[in-house]
Protein backbone atom coordinates (compact mmCIF):
# COMPACT_ATOMS: atom_id res chain seq x y z
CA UNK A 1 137.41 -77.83 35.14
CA UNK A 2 138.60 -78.31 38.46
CA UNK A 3 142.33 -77.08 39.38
CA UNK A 4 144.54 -78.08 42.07
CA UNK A 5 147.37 -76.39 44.58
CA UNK A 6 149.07 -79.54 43.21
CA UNK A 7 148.73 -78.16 39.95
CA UNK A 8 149.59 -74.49 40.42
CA UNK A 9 151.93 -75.15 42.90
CA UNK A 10 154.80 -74.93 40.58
CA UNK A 11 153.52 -71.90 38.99
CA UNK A 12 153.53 -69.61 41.92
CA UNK A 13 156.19 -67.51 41.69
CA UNK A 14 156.27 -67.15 37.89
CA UNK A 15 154.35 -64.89 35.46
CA UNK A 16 151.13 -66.17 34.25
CA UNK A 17 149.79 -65.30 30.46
CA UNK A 18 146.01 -64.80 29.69
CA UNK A 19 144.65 -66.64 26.90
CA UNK A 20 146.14 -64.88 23.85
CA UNK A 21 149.98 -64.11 24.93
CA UNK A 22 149.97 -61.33 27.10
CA UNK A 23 151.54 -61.46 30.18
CA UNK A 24 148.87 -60.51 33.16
CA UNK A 25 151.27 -60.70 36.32
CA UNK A 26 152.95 -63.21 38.75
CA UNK A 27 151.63 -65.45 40.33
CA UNK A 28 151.86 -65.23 44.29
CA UNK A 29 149.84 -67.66 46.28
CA UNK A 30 146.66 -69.88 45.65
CA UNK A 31 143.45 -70.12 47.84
CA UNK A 32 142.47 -73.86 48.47
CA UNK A 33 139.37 -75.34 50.10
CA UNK A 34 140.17 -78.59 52.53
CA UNK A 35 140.34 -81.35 49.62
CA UNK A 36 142.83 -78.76 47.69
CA UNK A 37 140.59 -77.32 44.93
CA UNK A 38 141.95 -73.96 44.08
CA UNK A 39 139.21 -71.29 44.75
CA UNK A 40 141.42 -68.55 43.43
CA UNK A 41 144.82 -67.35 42.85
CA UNK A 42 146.48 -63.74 43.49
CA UNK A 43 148.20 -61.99 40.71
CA UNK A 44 150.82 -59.32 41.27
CA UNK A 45 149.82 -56.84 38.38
CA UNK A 46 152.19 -54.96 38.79
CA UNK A 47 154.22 -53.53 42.10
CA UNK A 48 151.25 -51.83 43.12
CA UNK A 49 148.69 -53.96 42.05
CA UNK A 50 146.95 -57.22 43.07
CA UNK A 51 144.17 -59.01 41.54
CA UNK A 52 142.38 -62.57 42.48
CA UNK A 53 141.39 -64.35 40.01
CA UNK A 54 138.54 -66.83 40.72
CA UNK A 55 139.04 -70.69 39.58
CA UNK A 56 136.44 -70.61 36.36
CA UNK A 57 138.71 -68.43 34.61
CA UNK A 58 141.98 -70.20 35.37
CA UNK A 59 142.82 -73.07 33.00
CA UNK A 60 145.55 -75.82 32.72
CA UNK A 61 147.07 -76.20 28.80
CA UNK A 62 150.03 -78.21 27.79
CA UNK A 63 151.66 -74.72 27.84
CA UNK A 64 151.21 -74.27 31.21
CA UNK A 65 148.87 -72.50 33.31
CA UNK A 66 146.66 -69.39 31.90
CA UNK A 67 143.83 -66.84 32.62
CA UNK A 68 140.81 -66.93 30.39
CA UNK A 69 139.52 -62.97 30.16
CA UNK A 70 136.06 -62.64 32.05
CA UNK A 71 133.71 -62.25 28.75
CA UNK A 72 134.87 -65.48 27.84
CA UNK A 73 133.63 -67.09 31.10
CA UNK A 74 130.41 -65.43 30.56
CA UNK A 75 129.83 -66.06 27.41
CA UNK A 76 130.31 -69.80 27.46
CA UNK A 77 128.28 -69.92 30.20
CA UNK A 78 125.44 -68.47 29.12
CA UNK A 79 125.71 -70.52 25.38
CA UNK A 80 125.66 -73.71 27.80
CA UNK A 81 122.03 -72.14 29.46
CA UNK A 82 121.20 -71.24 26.03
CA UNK A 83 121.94 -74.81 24.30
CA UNK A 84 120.63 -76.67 27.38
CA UNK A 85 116.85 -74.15 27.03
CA UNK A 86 116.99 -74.85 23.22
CA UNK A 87 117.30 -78.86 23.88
CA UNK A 88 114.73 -79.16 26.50
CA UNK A 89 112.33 -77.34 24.53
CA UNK A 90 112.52 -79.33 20.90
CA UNK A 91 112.31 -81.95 23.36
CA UNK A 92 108.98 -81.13 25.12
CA UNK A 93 107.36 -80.25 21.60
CA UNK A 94 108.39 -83.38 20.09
CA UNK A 95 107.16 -85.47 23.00
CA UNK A 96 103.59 -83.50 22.83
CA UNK A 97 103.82 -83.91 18.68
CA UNK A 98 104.26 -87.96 19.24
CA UNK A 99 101.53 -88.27 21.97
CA UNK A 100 104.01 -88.88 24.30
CA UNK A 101 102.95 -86.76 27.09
CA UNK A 102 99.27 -85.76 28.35
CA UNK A 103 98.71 -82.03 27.69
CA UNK A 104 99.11 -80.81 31.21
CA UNK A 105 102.30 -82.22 31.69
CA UNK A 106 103.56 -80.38 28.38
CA UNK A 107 101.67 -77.03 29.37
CA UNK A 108 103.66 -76.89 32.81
CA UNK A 109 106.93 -78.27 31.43
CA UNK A 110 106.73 -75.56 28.40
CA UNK A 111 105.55 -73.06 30.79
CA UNK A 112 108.86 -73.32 33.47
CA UNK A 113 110.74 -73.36 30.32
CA UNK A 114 109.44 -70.38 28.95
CA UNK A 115 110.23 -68.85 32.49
CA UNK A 116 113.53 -69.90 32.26
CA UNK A 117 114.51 -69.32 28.93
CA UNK A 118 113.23 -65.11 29.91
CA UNK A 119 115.76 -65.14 32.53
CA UNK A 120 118.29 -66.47 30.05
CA UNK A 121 117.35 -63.56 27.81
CA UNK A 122 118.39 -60.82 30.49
CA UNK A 123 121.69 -62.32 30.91
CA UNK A 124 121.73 -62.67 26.83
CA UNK A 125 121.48 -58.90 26.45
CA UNK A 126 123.84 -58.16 29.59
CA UNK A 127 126.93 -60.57 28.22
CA UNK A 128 126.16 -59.37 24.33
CA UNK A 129 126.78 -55.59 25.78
CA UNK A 130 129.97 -56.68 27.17
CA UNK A 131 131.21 -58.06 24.54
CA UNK A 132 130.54 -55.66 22.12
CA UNK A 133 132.03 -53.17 24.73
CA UNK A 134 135.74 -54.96 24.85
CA UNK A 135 135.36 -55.44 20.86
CA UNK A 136 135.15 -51.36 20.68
CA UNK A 137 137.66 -51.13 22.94
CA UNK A 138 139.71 -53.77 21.06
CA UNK A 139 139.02 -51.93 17.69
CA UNK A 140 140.52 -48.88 19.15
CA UNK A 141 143.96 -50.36 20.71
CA UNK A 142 143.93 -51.70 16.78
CA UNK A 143 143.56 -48.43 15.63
CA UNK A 144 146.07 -47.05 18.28
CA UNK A 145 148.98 -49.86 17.38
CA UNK A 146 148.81 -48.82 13.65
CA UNK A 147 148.95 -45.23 14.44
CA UNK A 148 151.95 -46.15 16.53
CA UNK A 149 153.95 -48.36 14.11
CA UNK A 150 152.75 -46.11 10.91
CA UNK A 151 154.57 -42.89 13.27
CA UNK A 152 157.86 -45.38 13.89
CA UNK A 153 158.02 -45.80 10.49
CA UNK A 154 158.31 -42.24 9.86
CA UNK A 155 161.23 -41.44 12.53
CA UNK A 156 163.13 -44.88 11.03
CA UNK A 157 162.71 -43.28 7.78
CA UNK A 158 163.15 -39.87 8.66
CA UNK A 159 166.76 -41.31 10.68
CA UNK A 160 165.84 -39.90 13.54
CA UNK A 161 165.63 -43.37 15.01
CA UNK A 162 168.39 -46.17 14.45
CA UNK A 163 167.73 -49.60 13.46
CA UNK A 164 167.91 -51.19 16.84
CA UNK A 165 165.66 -49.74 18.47
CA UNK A 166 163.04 -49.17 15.15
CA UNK A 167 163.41 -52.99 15.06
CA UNK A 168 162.31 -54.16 18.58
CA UNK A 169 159.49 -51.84 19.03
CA UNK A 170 158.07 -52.33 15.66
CA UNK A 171 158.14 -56.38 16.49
CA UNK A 172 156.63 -55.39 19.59
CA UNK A 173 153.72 -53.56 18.28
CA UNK A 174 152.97 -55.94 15.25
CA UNK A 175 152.86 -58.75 17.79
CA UNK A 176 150.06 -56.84 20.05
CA UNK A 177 148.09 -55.85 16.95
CA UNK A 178 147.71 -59.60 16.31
CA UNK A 179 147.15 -60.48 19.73
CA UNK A 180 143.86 -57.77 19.86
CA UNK A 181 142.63 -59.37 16.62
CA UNK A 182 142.64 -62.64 17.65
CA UNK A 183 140.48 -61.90 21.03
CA UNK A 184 137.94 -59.77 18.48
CA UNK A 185 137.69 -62.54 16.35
CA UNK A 186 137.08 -64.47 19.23
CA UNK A 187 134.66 -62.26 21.00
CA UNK A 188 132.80 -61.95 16.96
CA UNK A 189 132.46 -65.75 17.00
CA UNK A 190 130.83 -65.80 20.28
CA UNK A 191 128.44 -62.75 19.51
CA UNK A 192 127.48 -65.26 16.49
CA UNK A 193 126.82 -67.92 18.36
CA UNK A 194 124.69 -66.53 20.98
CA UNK A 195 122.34 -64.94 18.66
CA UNK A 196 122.24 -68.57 16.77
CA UNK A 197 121.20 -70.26 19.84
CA UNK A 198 118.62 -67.45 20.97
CA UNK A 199 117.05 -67.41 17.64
CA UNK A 200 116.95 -71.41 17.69
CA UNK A 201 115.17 -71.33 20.98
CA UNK A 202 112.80 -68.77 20.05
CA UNK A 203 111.95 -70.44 16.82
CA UNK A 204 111.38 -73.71 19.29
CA UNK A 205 109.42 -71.74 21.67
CA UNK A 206 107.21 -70.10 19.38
CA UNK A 207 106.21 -73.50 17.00
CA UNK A 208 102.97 -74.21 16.93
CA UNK A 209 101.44 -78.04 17.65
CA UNK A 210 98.49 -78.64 16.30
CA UNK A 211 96.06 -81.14 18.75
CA UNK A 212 95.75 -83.55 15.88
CA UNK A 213 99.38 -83.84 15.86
CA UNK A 214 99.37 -84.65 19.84
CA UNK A 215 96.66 -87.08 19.65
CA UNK A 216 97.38 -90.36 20.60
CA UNK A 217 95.80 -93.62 18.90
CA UNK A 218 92.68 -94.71 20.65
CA UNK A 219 92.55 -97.41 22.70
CA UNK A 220 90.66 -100.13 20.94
CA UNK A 221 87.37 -101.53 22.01
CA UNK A 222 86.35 -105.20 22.84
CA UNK A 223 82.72 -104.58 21.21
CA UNK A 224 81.96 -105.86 17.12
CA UNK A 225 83.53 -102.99 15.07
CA UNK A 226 80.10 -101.82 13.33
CA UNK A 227 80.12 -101.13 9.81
CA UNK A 228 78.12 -98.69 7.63
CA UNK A 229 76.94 -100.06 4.08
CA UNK A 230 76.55 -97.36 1.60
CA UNK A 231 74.20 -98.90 -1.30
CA UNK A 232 75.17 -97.66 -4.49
């Protein structure tokens, strides 16, 4: 999706949220090419950090303006290589089952597809690693926030912390316990349907066409048709 300084404009200035709630920094300028695309924004992290965030991850909702986390980016791009490899092979096997093509169009179609579809694999295993990676690292900050709230408990119980306070921090760490379950989920969803669309295009790649199956209907003949008489 392609983003505008007339659409961030009004957002510079003001803290940006990524994806699921939490806030990643303000917003301080936006890098344009000469027709105004935004190539990237800058984020204040915090007062001694900056980060640029590149254009693919930056997307416009009725909500305003937000950053979609970097796995994300990857993995939908590599399900849109994945579904486009999966396509274009079913299509090349049907055309060869109908007789559609000649067989050394379909050998060098299936072959640069096969090609491609191994270089899809790489990034496959690369982007599955990563996401595995922030779903540990999301399982722990789970972990963490319920070790947190279960010792606030305690020291509310205990009185050695009022109600005030108990009360706001508790909110506080309930809401970021939902917010890392929702990007696991997320992340879980798009593990599944990777491996769907891998398996789908190896299962295309690896069927089997038969040469009866590709062969076309002769082309008939302007001589008598002969016939053989059996006698009984």
């Amino acid at each position: 999706m392609i983003v505008t300084i007339d659409q961030v404009e009004k957002f510079i200035g003001q803290y940006i949220k990524e994806e699921y709630g939490r806030v990643v920094g303000k917003v301080l300028t936006a890098f344009t090419d000469i027709t105004g695309e935004v190539d990237s924004i800058e984020v204040a992290l915090n007062d001694s950090m900056l980060e640029k965030i590149p254009a693919e991850r930056i997307k416009l909702t009725p909500d305003g303006l937000i950053i979609m986390p970097e796995w994300k980016v990857r993995a939908l791009n590599t399900e849109n290589k994945l579904d486009r490899v999966r396509k274009r092979l079913r299509a090349v096997e049907e055309l060869y089952r109908k007789g559609s093509i000649p067989v050394h169009a379909y050998e060098d179609m299936k072959r640069r597809l096969e090609a491609g579809f191994t270089k899809v694999k790489e990034e496959v295993r690369e982007v599955k690693e990563t996401l595995k990676k922030r779903a540990n690292d999301l399982e722990y900050q789970i972990t963490r926030l319920e070790r947190d709230v279960s010792n606030l408990m305690m020291l509310y119980m205990s009185n050695e912390v009022s109600e005030g306070p108990y009360k706001a921090a508790v909110d506080y760490l309930k809401e970021s316990k939902a917010r890392c379950v929702e990007e696991k989920k997320d992340i879980e969803k798009h593990i599944n349907l990777i491996a769907k669309l891998e398996s789908e295009a190896s299962n295309t790649q690896n069927v089997p066409v038969s040469k009866e199956e590709n062969e076309s209907i002769p082309e008939s003949s302007e001589g008598p048709i002969q016939v053989q008489i059996m006698e009984a």
